[in-house]
PDB file of N, CA and C in Angstrom:
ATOM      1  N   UNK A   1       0.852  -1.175   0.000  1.00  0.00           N
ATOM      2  CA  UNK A   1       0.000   0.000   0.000  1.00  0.00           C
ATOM      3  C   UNK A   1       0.893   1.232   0.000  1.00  0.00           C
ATOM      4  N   UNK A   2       0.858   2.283  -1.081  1.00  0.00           N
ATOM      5  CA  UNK A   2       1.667   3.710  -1.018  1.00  0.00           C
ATOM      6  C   UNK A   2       0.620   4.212  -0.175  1.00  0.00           C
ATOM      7  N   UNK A   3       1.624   5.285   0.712  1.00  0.00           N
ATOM      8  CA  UNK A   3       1.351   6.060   1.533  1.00  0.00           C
ATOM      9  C   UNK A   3       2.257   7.422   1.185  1.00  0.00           C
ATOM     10  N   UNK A   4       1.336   8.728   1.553  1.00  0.00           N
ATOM     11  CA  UNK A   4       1.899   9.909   1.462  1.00  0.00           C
ATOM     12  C   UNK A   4       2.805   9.889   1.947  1.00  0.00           C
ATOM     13  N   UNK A   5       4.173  10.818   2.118  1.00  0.00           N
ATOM     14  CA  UNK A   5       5.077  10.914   2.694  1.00  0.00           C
ATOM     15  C   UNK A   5       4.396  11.772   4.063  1.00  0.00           C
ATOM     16  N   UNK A   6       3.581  12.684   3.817  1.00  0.00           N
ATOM     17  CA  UNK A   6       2.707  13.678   4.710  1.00  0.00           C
ATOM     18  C   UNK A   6       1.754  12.844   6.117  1.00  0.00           C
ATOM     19  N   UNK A   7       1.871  11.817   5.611  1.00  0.00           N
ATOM     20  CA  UNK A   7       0.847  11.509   6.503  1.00  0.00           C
ATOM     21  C   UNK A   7       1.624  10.119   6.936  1.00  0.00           C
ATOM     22  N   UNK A   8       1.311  10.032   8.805  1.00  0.00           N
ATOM     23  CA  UNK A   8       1.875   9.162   9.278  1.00  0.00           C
ATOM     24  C   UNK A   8       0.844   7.956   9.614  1.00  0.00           C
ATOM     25  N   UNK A   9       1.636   6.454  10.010  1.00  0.00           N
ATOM     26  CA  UNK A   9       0.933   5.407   9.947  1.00  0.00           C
ATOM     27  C   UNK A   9       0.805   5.536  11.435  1.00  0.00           C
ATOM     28  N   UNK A  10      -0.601   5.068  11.816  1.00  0.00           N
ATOM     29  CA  UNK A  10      -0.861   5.135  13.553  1.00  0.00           C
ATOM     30  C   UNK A  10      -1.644   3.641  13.717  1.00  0.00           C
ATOM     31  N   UNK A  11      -0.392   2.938  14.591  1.00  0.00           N
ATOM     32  CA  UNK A  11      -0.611   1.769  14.644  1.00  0.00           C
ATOM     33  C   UNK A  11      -1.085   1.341  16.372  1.00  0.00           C
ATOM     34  N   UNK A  12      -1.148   1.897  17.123  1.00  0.00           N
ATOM     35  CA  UNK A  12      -1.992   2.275  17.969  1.00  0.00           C
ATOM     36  C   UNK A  12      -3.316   1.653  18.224  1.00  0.00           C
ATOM     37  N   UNK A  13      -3.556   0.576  19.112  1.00  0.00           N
ATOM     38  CA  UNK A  13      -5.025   0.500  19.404  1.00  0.00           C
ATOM     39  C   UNK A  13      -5.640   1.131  19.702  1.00  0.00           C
ATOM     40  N   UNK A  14      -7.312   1.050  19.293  1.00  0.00           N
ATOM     41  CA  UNK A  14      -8.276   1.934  19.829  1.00  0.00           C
ATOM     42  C   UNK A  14      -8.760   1.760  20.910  1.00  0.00           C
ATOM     43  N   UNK A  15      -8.532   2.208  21.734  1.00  0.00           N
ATOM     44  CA  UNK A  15      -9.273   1.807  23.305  1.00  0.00           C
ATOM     45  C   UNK A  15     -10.912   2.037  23.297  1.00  0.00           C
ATOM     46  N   UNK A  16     -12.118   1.171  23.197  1.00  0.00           N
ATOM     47  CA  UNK A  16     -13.024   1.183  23.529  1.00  0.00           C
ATOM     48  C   UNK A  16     -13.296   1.571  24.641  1.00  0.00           C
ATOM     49  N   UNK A  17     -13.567   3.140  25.214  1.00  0.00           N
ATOM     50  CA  UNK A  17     -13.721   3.134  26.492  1.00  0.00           C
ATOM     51  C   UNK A  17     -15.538   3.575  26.622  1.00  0.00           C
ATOM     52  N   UNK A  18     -15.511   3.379  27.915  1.00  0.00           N
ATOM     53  CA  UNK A  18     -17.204   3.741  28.278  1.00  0.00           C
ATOM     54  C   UNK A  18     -17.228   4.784  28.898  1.00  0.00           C
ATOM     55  N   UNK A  19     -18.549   5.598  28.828  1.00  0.00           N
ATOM     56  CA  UNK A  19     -18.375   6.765  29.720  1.00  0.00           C
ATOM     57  C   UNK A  19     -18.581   6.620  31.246  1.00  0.00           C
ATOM     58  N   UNK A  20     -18.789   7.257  31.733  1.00  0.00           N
ATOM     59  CA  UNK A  20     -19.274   7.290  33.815  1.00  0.00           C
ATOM     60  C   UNK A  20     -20.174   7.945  32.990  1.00  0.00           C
ATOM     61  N   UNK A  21     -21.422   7.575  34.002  1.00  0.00           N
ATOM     62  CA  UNK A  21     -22.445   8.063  34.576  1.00  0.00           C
ATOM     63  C   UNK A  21     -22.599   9.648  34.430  1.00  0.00           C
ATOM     64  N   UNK A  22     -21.539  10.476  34.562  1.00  0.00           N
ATOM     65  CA  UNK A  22     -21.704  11.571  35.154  1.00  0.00           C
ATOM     66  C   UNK A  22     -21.638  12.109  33.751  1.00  0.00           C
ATOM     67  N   UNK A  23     -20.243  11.965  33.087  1.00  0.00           N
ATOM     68  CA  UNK A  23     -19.867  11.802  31.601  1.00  0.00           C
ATOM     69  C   UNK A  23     -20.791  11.754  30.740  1.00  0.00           C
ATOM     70  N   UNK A  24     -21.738  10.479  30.595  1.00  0.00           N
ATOM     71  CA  UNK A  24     -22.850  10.540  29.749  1.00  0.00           C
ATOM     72  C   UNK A  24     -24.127  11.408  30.120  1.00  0.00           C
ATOM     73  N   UNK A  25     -24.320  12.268  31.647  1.00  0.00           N
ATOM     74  CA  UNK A  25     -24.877  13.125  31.858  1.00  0.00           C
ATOM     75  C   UNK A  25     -25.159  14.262  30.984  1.00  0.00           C
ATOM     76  N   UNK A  26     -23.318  14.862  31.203  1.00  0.00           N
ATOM     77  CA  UNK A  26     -22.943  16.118  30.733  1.00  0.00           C
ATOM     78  C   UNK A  26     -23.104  15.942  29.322  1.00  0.00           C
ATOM     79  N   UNK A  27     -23.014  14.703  28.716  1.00  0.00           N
ATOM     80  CA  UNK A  27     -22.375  14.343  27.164  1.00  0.00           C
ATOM     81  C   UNK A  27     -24.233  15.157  26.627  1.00  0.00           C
ATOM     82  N   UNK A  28     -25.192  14.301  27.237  1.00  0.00           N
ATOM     83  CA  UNK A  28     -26.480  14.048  26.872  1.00  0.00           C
ATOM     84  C   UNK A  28     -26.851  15.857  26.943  1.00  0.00           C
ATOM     85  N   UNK A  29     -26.617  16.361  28.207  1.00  0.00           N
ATOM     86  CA  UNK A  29     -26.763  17.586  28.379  1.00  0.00           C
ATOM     87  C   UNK A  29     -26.496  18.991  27.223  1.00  0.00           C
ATOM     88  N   UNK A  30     -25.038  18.499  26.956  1.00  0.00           N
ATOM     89  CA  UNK A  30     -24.836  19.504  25.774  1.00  0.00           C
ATOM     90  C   UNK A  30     -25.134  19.164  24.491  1.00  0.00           C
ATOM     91  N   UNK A  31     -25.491  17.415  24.239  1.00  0.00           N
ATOM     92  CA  UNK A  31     -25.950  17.711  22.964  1.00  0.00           C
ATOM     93  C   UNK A  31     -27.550  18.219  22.851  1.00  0.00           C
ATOM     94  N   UNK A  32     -28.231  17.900  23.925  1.00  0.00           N
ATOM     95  CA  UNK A  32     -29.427  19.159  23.911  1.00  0.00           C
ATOM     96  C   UNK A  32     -29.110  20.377  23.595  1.00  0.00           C
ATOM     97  N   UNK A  33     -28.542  21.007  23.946  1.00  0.00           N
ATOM     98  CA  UNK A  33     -28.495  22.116  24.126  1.00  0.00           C
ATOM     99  C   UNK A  33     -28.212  22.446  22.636  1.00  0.00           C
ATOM    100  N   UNK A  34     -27.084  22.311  22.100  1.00  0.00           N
ATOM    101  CA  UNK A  34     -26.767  22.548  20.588  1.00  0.00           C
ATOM    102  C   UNK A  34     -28.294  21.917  19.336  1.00  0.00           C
ATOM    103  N   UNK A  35     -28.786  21.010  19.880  1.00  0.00           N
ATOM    104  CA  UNK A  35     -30.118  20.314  19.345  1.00  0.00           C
ATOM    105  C   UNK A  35     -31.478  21.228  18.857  1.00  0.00           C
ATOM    106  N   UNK A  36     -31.342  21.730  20.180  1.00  0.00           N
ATOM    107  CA  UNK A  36     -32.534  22.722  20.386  1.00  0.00           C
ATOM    108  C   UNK A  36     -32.169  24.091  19.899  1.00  0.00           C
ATOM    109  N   UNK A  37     -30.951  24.823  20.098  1.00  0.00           N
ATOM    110  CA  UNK A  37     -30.763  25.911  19.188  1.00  0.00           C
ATOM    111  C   UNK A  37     -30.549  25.739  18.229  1.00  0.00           C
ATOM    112  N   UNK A  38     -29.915  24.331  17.233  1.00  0.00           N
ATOM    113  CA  UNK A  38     -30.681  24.676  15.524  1.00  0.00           C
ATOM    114  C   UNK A  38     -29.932  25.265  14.716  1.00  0.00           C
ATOM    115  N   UNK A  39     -29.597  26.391  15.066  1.00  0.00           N
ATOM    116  CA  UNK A  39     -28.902  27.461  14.267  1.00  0.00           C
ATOM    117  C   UNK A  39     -27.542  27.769  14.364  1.00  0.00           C
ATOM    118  N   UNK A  40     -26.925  26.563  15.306  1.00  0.00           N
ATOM    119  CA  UNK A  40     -24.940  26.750  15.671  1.00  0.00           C
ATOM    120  C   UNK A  40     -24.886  28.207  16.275  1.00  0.00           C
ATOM    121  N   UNK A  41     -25.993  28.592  17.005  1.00  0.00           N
ATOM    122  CA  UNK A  41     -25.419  29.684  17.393  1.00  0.00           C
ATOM    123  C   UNK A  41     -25.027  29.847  19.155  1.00  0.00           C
ATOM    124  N   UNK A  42     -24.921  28.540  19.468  1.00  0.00           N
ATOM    125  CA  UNK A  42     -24.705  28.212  21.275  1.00  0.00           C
ATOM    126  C   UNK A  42     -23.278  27.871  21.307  1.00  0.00           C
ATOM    127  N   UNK A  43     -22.722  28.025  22.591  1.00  0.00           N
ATOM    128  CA  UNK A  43     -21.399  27.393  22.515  1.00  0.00           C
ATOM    129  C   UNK A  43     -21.556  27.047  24.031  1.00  0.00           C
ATOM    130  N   UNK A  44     -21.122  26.060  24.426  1.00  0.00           N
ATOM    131  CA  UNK A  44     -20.763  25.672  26.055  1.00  0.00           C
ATOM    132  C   UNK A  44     -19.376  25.436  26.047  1.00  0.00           C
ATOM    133  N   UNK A  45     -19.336  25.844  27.134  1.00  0.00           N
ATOM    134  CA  UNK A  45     -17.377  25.578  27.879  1.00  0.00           C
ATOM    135  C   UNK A  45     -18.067  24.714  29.001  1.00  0.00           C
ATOM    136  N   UNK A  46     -16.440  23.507  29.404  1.00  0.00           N
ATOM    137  CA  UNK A  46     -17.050  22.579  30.126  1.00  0.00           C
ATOM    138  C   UNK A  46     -15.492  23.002  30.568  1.00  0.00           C
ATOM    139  N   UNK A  47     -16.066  22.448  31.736  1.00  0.00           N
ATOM    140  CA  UNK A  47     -15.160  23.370  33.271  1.00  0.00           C
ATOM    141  C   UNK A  47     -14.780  21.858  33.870  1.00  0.00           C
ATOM    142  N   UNK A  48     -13.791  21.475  34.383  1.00  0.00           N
ATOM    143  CA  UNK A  48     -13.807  20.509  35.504  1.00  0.00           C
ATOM    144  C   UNK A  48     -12.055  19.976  35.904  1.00  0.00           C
ATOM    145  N   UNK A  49     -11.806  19.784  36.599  1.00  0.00           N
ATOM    146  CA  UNK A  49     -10.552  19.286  37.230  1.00  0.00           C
ATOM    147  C   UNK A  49      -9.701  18.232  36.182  1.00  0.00           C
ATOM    148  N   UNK A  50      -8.496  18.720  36.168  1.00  0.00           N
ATOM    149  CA  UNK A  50      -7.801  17.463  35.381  1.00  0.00           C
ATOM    150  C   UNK A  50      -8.115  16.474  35.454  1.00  0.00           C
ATOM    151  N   UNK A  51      -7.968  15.675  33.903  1.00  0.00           N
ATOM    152  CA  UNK A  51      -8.161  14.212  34.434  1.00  0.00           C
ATOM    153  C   UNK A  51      -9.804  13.717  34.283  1.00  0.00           C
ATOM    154  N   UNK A  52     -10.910  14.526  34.374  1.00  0.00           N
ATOM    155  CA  UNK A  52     -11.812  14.243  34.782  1.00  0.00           C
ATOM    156  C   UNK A  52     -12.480  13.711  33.247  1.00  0.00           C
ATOM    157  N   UNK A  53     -12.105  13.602  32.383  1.00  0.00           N
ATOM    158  CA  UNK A  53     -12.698  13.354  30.626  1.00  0.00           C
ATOM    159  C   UNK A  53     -13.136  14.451  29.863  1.00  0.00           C
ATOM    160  N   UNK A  54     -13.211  15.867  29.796  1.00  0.00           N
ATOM    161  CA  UNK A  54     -13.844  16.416  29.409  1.00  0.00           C
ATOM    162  C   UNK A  54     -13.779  16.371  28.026  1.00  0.00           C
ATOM    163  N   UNK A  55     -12.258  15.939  27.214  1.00  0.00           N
ATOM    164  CA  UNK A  55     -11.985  15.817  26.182  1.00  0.00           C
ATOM    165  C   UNK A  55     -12.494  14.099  25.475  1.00  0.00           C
ATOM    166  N   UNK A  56     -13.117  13.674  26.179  1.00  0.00           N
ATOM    167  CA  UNK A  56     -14.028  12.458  26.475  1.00  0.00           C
ATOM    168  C   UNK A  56     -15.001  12.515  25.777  1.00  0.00           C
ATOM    169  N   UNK A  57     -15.460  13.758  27.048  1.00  0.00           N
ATOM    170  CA  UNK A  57     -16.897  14.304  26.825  1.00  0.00           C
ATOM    171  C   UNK A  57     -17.107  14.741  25.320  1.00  0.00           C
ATOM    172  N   UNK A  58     -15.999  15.636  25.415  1.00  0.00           N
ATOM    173  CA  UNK A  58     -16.370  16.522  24.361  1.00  0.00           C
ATOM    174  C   UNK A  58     -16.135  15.794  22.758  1.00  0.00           C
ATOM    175  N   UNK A  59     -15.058  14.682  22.792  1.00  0.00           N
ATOM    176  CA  UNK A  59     -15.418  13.787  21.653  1.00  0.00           C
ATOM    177  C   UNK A  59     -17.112  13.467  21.323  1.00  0.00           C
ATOM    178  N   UNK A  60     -17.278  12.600  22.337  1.00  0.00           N
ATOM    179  CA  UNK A  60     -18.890  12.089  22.210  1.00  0.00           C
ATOM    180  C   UNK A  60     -19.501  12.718  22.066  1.00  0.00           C
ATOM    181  N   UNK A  61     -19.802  14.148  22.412  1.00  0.00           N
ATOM    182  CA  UNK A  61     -20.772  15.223  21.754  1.00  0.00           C
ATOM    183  C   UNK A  61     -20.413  15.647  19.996  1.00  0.00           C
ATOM    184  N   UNK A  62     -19.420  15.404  20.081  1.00  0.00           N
ATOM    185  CA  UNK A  62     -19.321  15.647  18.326  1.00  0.00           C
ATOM    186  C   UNK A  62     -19.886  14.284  17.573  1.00  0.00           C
ATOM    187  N   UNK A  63     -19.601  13.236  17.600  1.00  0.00           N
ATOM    188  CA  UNK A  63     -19.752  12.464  17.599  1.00  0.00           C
ATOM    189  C   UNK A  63     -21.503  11.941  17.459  1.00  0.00           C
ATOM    190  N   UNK A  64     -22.021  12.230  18.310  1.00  0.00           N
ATOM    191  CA  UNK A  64     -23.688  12.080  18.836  1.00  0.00           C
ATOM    192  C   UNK A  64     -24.126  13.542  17.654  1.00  0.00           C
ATOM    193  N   UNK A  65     -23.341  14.454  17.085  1.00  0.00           N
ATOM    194  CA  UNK A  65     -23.925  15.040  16.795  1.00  0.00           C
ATOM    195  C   UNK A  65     -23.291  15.622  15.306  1.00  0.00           C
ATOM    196  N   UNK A  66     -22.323  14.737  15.244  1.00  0.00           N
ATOM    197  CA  UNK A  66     -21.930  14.434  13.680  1.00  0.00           C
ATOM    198  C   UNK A  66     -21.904  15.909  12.825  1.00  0.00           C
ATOM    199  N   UNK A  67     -21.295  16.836  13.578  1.00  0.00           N
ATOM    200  CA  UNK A  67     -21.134  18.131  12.542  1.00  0.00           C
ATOM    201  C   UNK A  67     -19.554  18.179  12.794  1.00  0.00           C
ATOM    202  N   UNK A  68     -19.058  19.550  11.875  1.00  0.00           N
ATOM    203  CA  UNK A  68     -17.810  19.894  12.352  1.00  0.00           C
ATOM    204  C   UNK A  68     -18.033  20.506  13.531  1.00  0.00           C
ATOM    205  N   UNK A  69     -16.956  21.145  14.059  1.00  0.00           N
ATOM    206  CA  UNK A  69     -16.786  22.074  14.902  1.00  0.00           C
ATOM    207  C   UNK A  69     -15.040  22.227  15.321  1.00  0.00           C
ATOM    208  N   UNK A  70     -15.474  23.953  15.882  1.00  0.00           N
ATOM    209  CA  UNK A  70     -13.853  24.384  16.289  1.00  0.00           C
ATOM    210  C   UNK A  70     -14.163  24.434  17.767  1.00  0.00           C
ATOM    211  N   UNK A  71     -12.936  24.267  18.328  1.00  0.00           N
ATOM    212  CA  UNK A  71     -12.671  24.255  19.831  1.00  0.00           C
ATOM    213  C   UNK A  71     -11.638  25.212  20.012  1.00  0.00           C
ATOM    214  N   UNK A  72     -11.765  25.961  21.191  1.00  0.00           N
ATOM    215  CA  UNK A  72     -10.822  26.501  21.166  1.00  0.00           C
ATOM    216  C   UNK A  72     -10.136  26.764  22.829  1.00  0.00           C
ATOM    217  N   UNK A  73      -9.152  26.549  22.717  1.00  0.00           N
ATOM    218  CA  UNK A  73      -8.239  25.778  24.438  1.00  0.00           C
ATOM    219  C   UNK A  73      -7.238  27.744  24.327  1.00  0.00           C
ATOM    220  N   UNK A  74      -7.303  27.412  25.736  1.00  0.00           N
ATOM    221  CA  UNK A  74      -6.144  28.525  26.600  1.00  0.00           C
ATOM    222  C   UNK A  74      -4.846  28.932  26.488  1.00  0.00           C
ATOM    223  N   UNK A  75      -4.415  27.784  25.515  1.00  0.00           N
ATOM    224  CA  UNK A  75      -3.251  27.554  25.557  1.00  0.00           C
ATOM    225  C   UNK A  75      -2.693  26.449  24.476  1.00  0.00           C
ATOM    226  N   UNK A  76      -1.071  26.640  24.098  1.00  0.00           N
ATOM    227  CA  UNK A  76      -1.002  25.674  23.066  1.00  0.00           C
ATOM    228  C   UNK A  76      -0.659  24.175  23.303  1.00  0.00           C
ATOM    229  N   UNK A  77      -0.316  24.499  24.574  1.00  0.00           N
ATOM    230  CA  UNK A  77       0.058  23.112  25.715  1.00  0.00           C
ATOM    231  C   UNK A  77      -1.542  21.800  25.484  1.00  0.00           C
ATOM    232  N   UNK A  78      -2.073  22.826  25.766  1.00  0.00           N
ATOM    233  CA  UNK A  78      -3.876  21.967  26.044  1.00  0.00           C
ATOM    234  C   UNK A  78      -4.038  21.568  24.882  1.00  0.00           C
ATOM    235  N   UNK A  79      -4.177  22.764  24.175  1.00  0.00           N
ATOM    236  CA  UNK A  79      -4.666  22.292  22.461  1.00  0.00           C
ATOM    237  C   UNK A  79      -3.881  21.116  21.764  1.00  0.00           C
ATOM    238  N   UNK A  80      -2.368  21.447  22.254  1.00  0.00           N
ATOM    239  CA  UNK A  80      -1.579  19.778  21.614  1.00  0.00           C
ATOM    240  C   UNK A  80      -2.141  18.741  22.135  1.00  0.00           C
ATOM    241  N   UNK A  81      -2.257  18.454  23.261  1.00  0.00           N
ATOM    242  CA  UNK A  81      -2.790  17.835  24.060  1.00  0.00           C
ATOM    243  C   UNK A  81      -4.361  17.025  23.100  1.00  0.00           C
ATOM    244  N   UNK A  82      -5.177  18.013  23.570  1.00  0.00           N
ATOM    245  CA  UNK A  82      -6.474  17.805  23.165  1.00  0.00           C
ATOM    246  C   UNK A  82      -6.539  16.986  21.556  1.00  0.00           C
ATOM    247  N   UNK A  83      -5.493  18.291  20.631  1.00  0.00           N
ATOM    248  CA  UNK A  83      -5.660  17.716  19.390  1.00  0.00           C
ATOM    249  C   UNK A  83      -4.831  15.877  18.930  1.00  0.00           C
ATOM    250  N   UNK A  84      -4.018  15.809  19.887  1.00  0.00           N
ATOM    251  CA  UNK A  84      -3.842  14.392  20.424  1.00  0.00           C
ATOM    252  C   UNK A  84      -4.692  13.161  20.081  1.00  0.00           C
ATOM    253  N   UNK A  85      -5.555  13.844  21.424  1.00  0.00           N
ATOM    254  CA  UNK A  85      -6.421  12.760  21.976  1.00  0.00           C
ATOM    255  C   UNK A  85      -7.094  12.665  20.880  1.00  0.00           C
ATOM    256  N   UNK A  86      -7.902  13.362  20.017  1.00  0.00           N
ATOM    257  CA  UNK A  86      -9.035  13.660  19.278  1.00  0.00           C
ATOM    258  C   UNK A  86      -8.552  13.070  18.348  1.00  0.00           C
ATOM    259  N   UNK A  87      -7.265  13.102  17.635  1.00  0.00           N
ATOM    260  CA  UNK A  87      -6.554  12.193  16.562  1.00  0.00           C
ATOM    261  C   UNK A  87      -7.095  10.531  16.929  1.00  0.00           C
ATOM    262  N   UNK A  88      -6.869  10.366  18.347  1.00  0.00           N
ATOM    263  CA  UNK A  88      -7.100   8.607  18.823  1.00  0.00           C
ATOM    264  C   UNK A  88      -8.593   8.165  18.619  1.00  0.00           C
ATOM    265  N   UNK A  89      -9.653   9.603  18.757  1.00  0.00           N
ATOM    266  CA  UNK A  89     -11.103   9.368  18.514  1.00  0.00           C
ATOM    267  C   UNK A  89     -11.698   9.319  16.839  1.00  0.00           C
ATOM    268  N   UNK A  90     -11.161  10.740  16.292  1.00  0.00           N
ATOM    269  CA  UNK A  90     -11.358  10.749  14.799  1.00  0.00           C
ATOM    270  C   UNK A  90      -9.929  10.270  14.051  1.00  0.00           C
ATOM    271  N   UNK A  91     -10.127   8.993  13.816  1.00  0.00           N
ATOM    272  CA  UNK A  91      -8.618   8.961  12.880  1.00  0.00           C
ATOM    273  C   UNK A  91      -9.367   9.174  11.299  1.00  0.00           C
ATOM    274  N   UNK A  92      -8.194   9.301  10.644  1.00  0.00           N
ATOM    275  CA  UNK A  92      -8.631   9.383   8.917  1.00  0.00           C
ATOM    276  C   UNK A  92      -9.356   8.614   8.580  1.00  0.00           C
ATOM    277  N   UNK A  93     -10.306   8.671   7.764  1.00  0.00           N
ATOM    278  CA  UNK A  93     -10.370   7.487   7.027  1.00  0.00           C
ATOM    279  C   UNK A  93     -10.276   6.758   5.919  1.00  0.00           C
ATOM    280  N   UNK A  94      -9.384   7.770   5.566  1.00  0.00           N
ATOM    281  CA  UNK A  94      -8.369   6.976   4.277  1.00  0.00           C
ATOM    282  C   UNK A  94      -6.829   7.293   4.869  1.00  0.00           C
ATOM    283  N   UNK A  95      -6.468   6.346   5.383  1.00  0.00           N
ATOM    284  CA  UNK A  95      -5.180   6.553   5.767  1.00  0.00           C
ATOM    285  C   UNK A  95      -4.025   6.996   5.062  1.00  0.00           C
ATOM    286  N   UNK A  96      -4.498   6.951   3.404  1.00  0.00           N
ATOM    287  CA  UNK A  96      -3.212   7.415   2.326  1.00  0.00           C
ATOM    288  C   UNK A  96      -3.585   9.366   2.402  1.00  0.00           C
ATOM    289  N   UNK A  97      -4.812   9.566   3.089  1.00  0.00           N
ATOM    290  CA  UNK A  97      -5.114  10.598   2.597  1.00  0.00           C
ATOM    291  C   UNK A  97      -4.466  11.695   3.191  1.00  0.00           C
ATOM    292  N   UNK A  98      -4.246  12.938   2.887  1.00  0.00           N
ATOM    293  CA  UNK A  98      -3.420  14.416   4.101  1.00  0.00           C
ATOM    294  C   UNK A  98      -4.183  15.107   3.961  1.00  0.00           C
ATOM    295  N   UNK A  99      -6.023  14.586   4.675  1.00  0.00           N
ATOM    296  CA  UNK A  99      -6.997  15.284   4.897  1.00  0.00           C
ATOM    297  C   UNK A  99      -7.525  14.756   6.209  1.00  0.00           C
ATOM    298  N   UNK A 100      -6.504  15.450   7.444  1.00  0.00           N
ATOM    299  CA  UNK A 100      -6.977  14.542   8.330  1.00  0.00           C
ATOM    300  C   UNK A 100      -8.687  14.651   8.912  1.00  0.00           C
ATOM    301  N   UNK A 101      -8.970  13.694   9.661  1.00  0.00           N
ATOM    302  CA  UNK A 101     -10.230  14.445  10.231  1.00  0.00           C
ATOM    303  C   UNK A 101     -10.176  15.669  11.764  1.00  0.00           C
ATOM    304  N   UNK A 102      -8.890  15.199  12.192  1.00  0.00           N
ATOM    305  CA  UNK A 102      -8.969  16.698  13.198  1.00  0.00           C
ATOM    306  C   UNK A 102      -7.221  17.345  12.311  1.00  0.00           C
ATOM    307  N   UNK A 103      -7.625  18.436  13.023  1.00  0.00           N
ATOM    308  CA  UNK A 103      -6.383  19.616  12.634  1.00  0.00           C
ATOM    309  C   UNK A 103      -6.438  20.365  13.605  1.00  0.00           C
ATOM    310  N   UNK A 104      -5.484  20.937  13.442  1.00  0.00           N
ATOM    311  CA  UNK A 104      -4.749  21.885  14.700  1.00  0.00           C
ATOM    312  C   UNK A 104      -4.050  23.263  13.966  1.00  0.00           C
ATOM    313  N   UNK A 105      -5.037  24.453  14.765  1.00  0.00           N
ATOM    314  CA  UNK A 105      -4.121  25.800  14.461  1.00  0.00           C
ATOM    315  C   UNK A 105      -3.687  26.419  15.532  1.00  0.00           C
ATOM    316  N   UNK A 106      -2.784  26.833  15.639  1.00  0.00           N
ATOM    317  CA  UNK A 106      -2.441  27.533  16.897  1.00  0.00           C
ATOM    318  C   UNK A 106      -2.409  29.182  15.837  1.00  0.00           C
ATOM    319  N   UNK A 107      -2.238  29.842  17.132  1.00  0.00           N
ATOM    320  CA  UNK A 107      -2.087  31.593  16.683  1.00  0.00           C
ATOM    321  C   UNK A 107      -0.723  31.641  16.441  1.00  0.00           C
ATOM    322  N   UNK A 108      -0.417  32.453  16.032  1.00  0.00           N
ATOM    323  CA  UNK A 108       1.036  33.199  16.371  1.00  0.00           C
ATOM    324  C   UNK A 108       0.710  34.377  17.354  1.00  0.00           C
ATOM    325  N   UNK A 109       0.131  34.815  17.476  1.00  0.00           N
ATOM    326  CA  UNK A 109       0.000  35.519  18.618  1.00  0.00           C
ATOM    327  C   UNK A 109       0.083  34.977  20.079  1.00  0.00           C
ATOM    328  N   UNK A 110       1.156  36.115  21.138  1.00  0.00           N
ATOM    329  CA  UNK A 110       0.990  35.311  22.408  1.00  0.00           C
ATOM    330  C   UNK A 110       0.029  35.167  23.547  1.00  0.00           C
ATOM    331  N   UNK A 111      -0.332  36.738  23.189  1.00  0.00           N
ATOM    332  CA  UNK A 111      -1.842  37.066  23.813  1.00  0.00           C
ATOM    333  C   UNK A 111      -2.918  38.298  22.839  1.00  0.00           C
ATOM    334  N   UNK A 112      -3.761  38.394  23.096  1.00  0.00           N
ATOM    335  CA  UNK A 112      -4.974  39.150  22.661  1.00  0.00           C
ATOM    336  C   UNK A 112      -5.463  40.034  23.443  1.00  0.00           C
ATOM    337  N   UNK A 113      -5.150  40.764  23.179  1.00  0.00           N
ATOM    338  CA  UNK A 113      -5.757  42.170  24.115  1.00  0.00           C
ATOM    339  C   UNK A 113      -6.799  43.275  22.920  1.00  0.00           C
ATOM    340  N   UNK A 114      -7.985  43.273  23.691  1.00  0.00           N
ATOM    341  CA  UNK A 114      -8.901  44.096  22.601  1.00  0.00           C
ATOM    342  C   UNK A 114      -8.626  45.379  22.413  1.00  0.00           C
ATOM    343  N   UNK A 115      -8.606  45.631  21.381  1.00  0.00           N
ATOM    344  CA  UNK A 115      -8.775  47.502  20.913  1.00  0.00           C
ATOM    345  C   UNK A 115      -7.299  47.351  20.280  1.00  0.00           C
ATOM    346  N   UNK A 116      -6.479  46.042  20.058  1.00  0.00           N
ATOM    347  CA  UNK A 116      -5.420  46.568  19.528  1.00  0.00           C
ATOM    348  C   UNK A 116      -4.941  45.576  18.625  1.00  0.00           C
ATOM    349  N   UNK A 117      -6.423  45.349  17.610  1.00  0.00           N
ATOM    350  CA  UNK A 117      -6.368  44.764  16.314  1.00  0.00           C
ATOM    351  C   UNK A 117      -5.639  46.166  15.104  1.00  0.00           C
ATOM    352  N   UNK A 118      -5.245  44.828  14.608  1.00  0.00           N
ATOM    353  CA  UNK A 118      -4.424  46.180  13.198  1.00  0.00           C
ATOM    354  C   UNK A 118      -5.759  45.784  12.145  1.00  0.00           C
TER     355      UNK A 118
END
């Protein structure tokens, strides 16, 4: 099988994991919420202690609700991170292809302060 030079082979099992209880709460919770407004015009931030799944969570809500979407993290630490994990949830699905299903932009900017767009 040729493979792009661009695109790497991820040989990696998929871990079937299950959610908690609490997990499929929140999961169920926000895809209401995006359900019922209709129009992509809601956004929720999900708050909670390291460790706790939110990037879990927040797979399975895309997922349950099968659109794109952008996320956007604090930092470029998280976002590597996140865009990571999300690689292990959405992999390609043409593995020859260099269209992955997640991507990652970071800014060049280090911070954002308003009123001092050019």
């Amino acid at each position: 099988v040729a493979r792009s030079a661009c695109c790497q082979v991820d040989d990696r099992p998929r871990t079937h994991l299950k959610m908690t209880d609490c997990q499929k709460t929140t999961c169920d919770s926000v895809v209401k919420i995006f359900a019922e407004a209709g129009d992509g015009s809601h956004f929720v931030t999900l708050k909670g202690v390291t460790g706790c799944g939110k990037t879990f969570i927040l797979a399975n809500v895309i997922k349950e609700l099968s659109h794109s979407c952008v996320i956007l993290f604090p930092n470029k630490v998280l976002a590597r991170q996140a865009f990571e994990a999300l690689q292990e949830f959405f992999p390609s699905d043409d593995p020859g292809s260099c269209s992955p299903s997640v991507e990652l932009y970071t800014s060049r900017f280090r911070e954002f302060v308003p009123g001092t767009e050019r």
